[in-house]
Structure formats: structure tokens, C-alpha cells
N, C-alpha and C. Protein backbone atom coordinates (compact mmCIF):
# COMPACT_ATOMS: atom_id res chain seq x y z
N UNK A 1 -72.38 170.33 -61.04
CA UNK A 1 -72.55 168.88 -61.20
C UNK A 1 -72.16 168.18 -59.89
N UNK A 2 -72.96 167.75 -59.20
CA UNK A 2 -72.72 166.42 -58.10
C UNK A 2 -72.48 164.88 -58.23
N UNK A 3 -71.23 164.62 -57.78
CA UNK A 3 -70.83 163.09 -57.68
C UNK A 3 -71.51 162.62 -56.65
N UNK A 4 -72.07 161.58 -56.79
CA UNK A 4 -72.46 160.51 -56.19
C UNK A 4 -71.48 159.66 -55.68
N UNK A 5 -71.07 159.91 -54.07
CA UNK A 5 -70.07 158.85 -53.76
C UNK A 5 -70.31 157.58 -53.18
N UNK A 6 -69.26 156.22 -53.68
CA UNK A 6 -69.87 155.42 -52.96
C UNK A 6 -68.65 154.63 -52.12
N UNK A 7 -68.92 154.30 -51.21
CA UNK A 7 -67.54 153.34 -50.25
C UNK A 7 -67.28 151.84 -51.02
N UNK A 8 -66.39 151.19 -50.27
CA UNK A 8 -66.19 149.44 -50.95
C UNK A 8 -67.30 148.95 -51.02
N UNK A 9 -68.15 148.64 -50.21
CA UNK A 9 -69.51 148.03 -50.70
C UNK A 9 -70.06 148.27 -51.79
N UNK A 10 -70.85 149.33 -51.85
CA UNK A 10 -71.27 150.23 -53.05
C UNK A 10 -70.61 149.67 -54.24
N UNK A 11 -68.99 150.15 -54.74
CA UNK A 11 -67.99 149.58 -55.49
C UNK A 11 -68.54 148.12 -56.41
N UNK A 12 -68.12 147.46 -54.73
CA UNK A 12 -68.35 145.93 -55.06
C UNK A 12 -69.95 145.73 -55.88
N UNK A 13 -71.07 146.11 -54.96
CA UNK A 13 -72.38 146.03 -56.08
C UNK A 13 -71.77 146.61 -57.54
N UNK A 14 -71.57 147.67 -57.66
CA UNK A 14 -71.66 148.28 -59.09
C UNK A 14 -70.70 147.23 -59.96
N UNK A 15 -69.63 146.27 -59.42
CA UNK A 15 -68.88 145.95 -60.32
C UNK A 15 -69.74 144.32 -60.44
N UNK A 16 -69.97 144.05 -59.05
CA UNK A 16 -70.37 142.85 -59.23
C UNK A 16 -69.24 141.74 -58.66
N UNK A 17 -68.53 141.98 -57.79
CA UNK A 17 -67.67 141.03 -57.15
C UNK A 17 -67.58 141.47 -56.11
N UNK A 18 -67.15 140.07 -55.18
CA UNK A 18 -67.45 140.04 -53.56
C UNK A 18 -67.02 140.87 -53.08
N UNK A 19 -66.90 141.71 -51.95
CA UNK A 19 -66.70 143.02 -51.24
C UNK A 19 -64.96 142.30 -50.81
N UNK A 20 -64.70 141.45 -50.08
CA UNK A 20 -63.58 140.57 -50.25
C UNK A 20 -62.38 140.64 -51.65
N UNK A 21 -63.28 140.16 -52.90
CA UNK A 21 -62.45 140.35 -53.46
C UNK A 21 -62.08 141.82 -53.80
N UNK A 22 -63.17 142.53 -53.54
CA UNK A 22 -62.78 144.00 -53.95
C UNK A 22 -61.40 144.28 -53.46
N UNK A 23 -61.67 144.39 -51.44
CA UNK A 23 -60.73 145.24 -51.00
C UNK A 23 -58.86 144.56 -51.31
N UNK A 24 -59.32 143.10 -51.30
CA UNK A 24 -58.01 142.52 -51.65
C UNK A 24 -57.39 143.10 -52.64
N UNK A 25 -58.33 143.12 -53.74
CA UNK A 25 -57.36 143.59 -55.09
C UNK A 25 -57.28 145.10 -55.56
N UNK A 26 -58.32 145.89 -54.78
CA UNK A 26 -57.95 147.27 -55.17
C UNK A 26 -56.69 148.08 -54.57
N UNK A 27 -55.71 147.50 -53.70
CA UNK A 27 -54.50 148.40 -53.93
C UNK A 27 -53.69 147.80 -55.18
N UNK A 28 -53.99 147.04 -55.62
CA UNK A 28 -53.27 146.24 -56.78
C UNK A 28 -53.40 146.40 -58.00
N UNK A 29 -54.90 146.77 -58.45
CA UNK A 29 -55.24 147.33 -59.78
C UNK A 29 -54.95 148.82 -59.91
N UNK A 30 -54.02 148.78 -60.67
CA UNK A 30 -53.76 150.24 -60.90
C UNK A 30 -54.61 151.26 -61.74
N UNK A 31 -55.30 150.68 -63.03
CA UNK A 31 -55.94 151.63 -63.95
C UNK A 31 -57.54 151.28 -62.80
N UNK A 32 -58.10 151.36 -61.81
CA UNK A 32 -59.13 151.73 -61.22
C UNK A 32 -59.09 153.02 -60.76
N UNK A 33 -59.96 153.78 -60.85
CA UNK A 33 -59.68 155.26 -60.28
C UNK A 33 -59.33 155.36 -59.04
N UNK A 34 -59.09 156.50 -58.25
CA UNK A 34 -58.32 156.83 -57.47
C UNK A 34 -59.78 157.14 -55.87
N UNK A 35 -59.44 157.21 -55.22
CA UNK A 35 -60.61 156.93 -54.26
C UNK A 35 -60.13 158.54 -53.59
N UNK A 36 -61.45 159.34 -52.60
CA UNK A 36 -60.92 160.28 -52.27
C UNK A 36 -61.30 159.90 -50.59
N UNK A 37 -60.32 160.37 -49.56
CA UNK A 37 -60.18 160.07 -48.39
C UNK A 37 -61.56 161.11 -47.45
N UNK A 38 -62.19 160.63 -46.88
CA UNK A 38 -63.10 161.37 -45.91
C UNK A 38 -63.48 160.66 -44.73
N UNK A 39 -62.05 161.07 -43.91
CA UNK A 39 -62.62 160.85 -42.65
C UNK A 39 -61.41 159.69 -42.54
N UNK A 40 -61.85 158.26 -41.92
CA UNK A 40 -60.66 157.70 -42.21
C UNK A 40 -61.52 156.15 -43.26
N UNK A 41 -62.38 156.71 -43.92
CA UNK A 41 -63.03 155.86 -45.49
C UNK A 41 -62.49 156.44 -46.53
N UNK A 42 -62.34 155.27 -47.33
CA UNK A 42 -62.41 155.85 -49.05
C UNK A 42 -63.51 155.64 -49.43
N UNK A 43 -63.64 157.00 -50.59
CA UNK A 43 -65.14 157.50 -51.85
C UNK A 43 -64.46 157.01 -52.94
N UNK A 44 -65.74 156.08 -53.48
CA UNK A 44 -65.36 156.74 -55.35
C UNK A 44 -66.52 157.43 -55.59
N UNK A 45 -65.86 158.04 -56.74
CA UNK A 45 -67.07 158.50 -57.69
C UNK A 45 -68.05 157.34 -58.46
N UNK A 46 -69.05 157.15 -57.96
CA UNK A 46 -69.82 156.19 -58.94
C UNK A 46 -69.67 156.31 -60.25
N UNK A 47 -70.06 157.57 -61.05
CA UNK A 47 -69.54 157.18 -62.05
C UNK A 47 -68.14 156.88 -63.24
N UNK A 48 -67.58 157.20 -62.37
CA UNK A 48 -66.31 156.73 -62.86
C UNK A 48 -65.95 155.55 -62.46
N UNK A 49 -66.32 154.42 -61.37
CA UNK A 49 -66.41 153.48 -61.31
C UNK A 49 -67.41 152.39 -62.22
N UNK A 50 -68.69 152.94 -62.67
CA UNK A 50 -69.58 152.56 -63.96
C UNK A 50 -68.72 152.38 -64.80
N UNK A 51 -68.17 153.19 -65.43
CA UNK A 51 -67.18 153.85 -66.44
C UNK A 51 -65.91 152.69 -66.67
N UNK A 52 -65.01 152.44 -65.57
CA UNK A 52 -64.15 151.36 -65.12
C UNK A 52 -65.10 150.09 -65.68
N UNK A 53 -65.98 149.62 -65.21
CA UNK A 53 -66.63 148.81 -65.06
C UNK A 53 -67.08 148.12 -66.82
N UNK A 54 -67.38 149.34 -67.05
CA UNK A 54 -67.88 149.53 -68.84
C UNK A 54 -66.40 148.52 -70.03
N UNK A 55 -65.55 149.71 -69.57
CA UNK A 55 -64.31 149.17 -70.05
C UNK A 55 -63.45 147.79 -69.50
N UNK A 56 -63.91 147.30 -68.38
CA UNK A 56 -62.65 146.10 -67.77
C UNK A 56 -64.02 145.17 -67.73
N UNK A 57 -63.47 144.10 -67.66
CA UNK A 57 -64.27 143.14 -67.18
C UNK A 57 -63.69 142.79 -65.45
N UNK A 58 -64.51 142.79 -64.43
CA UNK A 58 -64.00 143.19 -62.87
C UNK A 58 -63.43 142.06 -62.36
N UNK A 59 -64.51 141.46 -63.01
CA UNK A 59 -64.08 139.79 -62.26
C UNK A 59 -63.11 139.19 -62.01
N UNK A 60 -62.78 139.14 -64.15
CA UNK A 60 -61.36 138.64 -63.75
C UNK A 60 -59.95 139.56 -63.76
N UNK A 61 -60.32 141.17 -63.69
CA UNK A 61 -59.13 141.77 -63.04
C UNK A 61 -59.27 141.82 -61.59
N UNK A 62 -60.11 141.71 -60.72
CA UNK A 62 -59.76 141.60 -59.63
C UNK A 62 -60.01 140.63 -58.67
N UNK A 63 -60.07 138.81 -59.59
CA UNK A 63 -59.78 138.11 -59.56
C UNK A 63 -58.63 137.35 -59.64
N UNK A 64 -57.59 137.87 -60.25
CA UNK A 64 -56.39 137.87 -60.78
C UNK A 64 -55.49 138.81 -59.96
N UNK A 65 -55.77 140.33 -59.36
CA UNK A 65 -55.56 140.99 -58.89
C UNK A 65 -55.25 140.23 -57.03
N UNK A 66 -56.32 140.00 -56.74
CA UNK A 66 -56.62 139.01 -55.34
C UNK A 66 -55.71 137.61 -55.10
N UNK A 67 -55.57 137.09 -56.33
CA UNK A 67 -54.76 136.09 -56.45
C UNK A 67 -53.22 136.19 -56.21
N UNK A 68 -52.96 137.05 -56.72
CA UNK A 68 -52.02 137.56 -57.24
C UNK A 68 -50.88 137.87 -55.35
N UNK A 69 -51.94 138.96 -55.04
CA UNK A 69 -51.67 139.66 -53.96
C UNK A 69 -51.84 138.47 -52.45
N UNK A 70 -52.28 137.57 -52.79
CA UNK A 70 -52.52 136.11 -51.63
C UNK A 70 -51.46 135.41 -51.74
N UNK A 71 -51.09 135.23 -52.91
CA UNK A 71 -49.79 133.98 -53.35
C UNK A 71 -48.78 135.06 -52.75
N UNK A 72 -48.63 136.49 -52.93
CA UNK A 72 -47.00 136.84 -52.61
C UNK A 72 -47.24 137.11 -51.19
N UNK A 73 -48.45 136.82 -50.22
CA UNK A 73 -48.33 137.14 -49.45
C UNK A 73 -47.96 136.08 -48.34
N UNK A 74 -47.98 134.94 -49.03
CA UNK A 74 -47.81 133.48 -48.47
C UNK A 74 -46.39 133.63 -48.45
N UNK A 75 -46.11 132.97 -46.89
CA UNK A 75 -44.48 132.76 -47.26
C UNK A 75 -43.90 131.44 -47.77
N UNK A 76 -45.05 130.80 -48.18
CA UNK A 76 -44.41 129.39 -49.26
C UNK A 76 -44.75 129.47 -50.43
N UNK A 77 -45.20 130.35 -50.78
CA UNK A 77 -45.81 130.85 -52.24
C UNK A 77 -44.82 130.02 -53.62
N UNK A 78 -43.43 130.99 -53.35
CA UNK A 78 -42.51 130.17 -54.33
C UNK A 78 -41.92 129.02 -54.48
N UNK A 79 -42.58 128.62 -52.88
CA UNK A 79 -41.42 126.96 -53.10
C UNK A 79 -42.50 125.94 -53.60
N UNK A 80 -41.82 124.98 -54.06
CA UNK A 80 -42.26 124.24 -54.77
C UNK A 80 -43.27 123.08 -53.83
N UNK A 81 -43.86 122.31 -54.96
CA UNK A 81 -45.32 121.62 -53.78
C UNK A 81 -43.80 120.18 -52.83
N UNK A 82 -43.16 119.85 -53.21
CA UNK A 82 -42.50 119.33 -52.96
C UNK A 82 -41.30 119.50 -51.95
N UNK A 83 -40.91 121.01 -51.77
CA UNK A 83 -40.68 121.34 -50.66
C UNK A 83 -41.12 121.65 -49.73
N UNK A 84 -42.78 122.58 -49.78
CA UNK A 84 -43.73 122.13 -49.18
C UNK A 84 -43.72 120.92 -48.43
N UNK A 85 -43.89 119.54 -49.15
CA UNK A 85 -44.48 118.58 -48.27
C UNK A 85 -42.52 118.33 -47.50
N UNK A 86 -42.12 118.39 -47.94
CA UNK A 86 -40.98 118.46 -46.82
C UNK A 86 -40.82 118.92 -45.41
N UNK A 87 -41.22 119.94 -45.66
CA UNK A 87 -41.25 121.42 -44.29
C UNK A 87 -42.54 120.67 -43.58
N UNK A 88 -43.46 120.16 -44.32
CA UNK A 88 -44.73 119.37 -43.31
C UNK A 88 -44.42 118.17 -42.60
N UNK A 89 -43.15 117.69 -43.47
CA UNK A 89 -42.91 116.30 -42.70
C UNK A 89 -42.27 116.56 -41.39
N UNK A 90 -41.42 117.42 -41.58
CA UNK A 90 -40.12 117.82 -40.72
C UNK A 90 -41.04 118.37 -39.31
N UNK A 91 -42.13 119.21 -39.60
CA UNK A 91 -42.89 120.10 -38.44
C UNK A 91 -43.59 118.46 -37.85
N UNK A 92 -43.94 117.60 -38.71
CA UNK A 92 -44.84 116.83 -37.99
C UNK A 92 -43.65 116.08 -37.03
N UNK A 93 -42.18 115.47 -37.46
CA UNK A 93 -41.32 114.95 -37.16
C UNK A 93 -40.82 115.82 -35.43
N UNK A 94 -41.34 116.99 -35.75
CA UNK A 94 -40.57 117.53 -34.64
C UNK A 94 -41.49 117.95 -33.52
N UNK A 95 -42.67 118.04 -34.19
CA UNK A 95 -44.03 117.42 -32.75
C UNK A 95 -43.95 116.26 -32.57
N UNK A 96 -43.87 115.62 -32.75
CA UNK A 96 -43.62 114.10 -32.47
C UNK A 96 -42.54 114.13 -31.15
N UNK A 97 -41.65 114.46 -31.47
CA UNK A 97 -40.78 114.71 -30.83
C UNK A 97 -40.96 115.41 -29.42
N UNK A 98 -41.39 116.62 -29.74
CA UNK A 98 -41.72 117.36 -28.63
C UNK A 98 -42.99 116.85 -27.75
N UNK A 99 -43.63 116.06 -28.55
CA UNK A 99 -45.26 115.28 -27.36
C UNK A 99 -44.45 114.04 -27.16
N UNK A 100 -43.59 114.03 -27.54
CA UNK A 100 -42.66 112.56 -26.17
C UNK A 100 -43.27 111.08 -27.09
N UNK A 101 -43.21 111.14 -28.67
CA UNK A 101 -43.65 110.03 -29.29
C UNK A 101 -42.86 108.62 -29.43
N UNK A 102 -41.64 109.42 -29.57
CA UNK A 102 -40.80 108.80 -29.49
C UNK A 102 -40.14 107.93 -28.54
N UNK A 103 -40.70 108.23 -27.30
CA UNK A 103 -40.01 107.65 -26.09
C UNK A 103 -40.20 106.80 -25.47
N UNK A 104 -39.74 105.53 -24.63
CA UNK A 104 -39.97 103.83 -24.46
C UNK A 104 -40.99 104.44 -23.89
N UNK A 105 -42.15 102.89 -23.93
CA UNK A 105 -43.77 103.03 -23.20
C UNK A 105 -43.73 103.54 -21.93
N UNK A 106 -42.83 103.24 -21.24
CA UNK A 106 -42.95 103.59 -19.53
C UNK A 106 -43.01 105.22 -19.49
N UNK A 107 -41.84 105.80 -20.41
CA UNK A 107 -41.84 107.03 -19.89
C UNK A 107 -42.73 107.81 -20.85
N UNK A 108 -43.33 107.37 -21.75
CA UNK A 108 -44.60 107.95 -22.50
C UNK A 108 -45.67 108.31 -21.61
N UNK A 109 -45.63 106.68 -21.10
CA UNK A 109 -46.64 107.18 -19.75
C UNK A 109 -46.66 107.84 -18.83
N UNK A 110 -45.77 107.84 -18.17
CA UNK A 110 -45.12 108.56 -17.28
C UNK A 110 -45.80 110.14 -17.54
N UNK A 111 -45.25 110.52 -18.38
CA UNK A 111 -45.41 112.12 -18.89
C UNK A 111 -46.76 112.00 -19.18
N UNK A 112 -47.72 111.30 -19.66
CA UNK A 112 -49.17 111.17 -20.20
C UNK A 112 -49.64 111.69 -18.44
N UNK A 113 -49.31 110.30 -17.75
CA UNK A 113 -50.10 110.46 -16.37
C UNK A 113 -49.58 112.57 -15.87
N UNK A 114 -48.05 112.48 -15.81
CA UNK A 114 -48.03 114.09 -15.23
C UNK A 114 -49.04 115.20 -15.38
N UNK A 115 -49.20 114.94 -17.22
CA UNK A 115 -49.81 115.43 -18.13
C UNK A 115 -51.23 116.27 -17.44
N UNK A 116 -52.16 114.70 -17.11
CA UNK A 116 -53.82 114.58 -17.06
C UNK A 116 -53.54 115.09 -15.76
N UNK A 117 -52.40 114.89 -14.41
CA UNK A 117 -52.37 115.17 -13.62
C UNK A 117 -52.31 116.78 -13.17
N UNK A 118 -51.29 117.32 -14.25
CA UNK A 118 -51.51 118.81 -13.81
C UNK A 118 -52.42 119.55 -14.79
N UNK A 119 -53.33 119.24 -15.68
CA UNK A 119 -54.82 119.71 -16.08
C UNK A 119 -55.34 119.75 -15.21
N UNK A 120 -55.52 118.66 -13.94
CA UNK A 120 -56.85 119.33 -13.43
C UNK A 120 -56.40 119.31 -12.03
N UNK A 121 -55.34 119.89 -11.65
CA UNK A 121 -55.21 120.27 -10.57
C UNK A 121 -54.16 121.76 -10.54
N UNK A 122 -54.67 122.37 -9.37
CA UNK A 122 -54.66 124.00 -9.51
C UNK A 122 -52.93 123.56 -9.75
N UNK A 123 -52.73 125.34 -10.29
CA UNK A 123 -50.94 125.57 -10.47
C UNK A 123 -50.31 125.82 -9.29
N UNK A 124 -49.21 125.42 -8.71
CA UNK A 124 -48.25 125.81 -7.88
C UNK A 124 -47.86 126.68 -7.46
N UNK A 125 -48.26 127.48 -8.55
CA UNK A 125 -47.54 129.05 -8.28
C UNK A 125 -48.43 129.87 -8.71
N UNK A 126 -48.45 131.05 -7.88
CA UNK A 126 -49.67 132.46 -8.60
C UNK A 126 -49.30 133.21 -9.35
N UNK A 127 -49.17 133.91 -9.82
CA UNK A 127 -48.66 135.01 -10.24
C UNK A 127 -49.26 136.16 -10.23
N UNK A 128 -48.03 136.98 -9.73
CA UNK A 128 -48.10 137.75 -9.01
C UNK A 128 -47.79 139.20 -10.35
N UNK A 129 -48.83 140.15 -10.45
CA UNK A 129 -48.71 140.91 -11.36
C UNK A 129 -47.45 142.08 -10.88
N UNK A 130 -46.72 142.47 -11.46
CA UNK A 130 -45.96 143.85 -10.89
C UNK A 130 -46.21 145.07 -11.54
N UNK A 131 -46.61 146.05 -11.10
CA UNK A 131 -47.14 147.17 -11.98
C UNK A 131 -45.82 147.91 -12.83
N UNK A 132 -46.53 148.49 -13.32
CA UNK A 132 -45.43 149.02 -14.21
C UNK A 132 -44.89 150.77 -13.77
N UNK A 133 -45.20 151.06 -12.60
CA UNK A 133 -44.61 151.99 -12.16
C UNK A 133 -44.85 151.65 -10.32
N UNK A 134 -43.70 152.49 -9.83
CA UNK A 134 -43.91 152.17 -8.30
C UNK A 134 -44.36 153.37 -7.27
């Protein structure tokens, strides 16, 4: 008897969800069969992926699966939307800061003119590569 193997693409047709959501959520779904290594790709067996397919509905396990695996991968995942907009105020508060928003008109300008001034005129200094052995 010969298996028919197929890679993530393949997969994704037979189940019917985006190749995306596939690879996101298949280290995550555990009852999907087991893939066999050739080369440096994974195989499934088509039909045991049919089979999977028969029994789960794909979508929303590896819809849920994808979700799942995005939120813990966020590092604001757990905080709340409200500390969230905190941490946004504070980052915007502290660019502000750092692009000189804050500072009387003269020397806003001041730094604006330096600014446009050293864009378009060459750098001062070259640099000079040093190899990494002598």
C-alpha cells in the first residue's frame, strides 16, 4: 500500500484553510497527525489528514489554534486595553521629548535648522572599517 504524501500547502487545500493559518496552528493542535521529516520539509499522509479533516471541523480548530498561539505571542497580550493605552501615551510622551517638542521656539528651531542641515550635507567623519583579523 502507498501513501500519498503531501507538504503544508497540499494540507491546507485538503482542509480548506489558509496555508497561514495552517502553519501557525499546526504545532498547536495536538490530535492532527504527526508529519514525517524528509529532507528539511514535513509529509503528511493525505489520508490521514482526509480522515482528521472528516472528524474536526479545521477552521475553527485551527482558527482558534492560530489565535491562540498570536495572543501568547504578543508581549501585551495579558495586559489590559487600558494599560495598553497607557504604555502608548508614555512612548508618545517620550518621543516628544526626544524630537525636542517640548523646548522654547528658538531652540526647537535651532535643532530643526541643524537637523535639515546635516541631511543634506556629507558626514564629517568616514568610517573606517577594521578587519577582523590582522
Amino acid at each position: 500500500m502507498t501513501c500519498e504524501l503531501i507538504d503544508k500547502r497540499g494540507c491546507a487545500q485538503v482542509l480548506g484553510v489558509s496555508l497561514s493559518m495552517f502553519t501557525t496552528g499546526v504545532p498547536v493542535v495536538w490530535s492532527f497527525p504527526a508529519p514525517t521529516r524528509r529532507g528539511n520539509a514535513h509529509y503528511w499522509d493525505k489520508a490521514d489528514v482526509e480522515r482528521w479533516g472528516k472528524n474536526n471541523d479545521a477552521k475553527t480548530v485551527f482558527g482558534d489554534a492560530a489565535r491562540k498561539k498570536r495572543a501568547g505571542s504578543s508581549p501585551r497580550a495579558d495586559r489590559s486595553v487600558a494599560d495598553a493605552a497607557d504604555v502608548q501615551a508614555a512612548l508618545v510622551l517620550s518621543r516628544d521629548f526626544l524630537c525636542g517638542r517640548f523646548l522654547p521656539p528658538e531652540s526647537a528651531k535651532r535643532r530643526a535648522y541643524k537637523r535639515l542641515i546635516s541631511r543634506y550635507t556629507k558626514p564629517t567623519t568616514t568610517r573606517v572599517r577594521t578587519p577582523n583579523h590582522w
